[in-house]
C-alpha atoms as a PDB file:
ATOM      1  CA  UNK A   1     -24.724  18.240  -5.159  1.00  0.00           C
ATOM      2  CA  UNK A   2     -23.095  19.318  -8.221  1.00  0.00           C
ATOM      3  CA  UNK A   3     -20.142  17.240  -9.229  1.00  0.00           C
ATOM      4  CA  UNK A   4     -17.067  18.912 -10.965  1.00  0.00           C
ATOM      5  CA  UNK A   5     -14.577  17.792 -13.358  1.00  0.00           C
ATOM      6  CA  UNK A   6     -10.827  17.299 -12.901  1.00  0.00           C
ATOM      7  CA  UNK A   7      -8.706  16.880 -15.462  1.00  0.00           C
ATOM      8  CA  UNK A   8      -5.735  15.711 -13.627  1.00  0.00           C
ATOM      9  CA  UNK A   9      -5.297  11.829 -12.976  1.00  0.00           C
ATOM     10  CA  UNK A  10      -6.269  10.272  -9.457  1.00  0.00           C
ATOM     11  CA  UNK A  11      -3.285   9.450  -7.379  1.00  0.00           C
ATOM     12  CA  UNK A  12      -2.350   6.735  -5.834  1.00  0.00           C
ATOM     13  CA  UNK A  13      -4.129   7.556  -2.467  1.00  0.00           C
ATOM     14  CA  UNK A  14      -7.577   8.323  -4.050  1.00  0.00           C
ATOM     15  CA  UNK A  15      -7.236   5.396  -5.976  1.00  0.00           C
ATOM     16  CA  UNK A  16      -7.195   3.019  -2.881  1.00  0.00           C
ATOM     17  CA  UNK A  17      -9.792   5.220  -1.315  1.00  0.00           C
ATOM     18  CA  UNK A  18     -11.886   4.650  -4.227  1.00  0.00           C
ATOM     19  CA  UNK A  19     -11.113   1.229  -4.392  1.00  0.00           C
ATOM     20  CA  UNK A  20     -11.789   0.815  -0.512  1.00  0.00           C
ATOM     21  CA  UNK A  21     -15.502   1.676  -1.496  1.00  0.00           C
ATOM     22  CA  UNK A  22     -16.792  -1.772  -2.810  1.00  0.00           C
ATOM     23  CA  UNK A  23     -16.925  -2.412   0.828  1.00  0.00           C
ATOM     24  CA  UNK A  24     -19.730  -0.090   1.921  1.00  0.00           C
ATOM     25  CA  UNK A  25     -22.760  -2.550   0.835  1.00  0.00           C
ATOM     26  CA  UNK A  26     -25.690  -0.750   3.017  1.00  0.00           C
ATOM     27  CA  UNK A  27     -27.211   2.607   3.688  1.00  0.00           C
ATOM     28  CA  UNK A  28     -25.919   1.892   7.267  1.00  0.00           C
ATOM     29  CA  UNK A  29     -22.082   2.086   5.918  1.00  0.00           C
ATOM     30  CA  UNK A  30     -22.408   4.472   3.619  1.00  0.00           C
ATOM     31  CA  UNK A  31     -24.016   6.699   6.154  1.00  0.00           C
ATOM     32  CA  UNK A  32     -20.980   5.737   8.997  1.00  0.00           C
ATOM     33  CA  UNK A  33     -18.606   6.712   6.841  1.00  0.00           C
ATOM     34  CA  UNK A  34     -19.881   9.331   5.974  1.00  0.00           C
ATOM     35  CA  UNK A  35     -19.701  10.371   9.289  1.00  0.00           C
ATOM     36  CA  UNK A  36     -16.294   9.513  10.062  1.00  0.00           C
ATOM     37  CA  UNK A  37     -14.891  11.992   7.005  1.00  0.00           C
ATOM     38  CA  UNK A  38     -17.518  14.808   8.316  1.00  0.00           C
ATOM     39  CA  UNK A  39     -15.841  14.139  11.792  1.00  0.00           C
ATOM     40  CA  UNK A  40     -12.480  13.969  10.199  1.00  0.00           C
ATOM     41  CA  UNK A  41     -12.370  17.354   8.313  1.00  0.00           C
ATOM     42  CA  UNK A  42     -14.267  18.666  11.525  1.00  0.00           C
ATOM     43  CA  UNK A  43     -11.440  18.215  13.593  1.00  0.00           C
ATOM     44  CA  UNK A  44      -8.691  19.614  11.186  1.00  0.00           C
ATOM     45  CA  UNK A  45     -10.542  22.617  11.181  1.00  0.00           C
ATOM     46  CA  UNK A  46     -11.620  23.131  14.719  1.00  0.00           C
ATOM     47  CA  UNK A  47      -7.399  22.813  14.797  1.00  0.00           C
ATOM     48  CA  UNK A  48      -6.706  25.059  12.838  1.00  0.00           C
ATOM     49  CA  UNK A  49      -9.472  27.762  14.218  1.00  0.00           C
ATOM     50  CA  UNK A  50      -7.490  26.998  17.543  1.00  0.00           C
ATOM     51  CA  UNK A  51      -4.568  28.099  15.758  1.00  0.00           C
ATOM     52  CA  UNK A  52      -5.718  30.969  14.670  1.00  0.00           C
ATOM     53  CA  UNK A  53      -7.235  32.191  17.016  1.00  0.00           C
ATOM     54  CA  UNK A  54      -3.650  31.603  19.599  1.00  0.00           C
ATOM     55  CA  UNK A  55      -1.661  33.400  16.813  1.00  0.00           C
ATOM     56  CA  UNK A  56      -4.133  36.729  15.958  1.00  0.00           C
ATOM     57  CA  UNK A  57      -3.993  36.802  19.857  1.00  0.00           C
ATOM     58  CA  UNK A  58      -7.755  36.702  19.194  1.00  0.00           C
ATOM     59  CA  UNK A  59     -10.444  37.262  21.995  1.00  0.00           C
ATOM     60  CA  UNK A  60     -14.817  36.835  21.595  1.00  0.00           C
ATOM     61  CA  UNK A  61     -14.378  40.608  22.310  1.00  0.00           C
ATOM     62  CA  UNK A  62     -11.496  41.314  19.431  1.00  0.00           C
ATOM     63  CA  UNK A  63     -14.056  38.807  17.248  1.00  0.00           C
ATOM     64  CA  UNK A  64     -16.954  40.158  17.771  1.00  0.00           C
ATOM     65  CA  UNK A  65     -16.069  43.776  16.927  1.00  0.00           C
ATOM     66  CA  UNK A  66     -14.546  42.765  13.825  1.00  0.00           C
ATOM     67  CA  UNK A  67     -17.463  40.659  12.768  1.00  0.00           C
ATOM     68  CA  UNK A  68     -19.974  43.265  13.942  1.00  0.00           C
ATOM     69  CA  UNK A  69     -20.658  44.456  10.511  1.00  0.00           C
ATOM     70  CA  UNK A  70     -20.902  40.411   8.563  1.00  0.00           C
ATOM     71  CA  UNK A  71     -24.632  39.865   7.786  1.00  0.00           C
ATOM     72  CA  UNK A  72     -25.283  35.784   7.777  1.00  0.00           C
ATOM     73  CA  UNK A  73     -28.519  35.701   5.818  1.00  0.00           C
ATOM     74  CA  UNK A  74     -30.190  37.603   3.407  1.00  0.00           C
ATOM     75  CA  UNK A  75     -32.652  39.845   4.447  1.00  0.00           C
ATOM     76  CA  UNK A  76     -35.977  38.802   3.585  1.00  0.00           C
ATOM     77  CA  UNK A  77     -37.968  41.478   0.794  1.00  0.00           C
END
């Protein structure tokens, strides 16, 4: 994972979730909490897919013609 650099100061709430670190002393923790972000950010976007999809008026049929022509891997040589 490649880290970047911000140049703007940490606010307050990173700070205490920074902070809030010195707590996760094992593999296990690290690893549940890890988790519990994932699952976190997984939900806000499975939201907001819902929401999309109810506003575009979207059906699998509608999606599936317009994604006919998206390739998800690169073709082997």
């Amino acid at each position: 994972m490649q880290a970047t650099v911000s140049r703007q100061p940490l606010n307050a709430m990173q700070i205490h979730f920074l902070q809030s670190l010195q707590f996760v002393k094992t593999e296990e923790m690290y690893q549940e909490l890890r988790q519990i972000i994932s699952d976190y950010y997984f939900k806000k976007l499975d939201k907001e897919t819902d929401k999309w999809w109810k506003e575009n008026d979207m059906t699998t049929e509608k999606f599936n013609e317009m994604t006919k022509d998206i390739h998800y891997r690169t073709p082997y040589k």
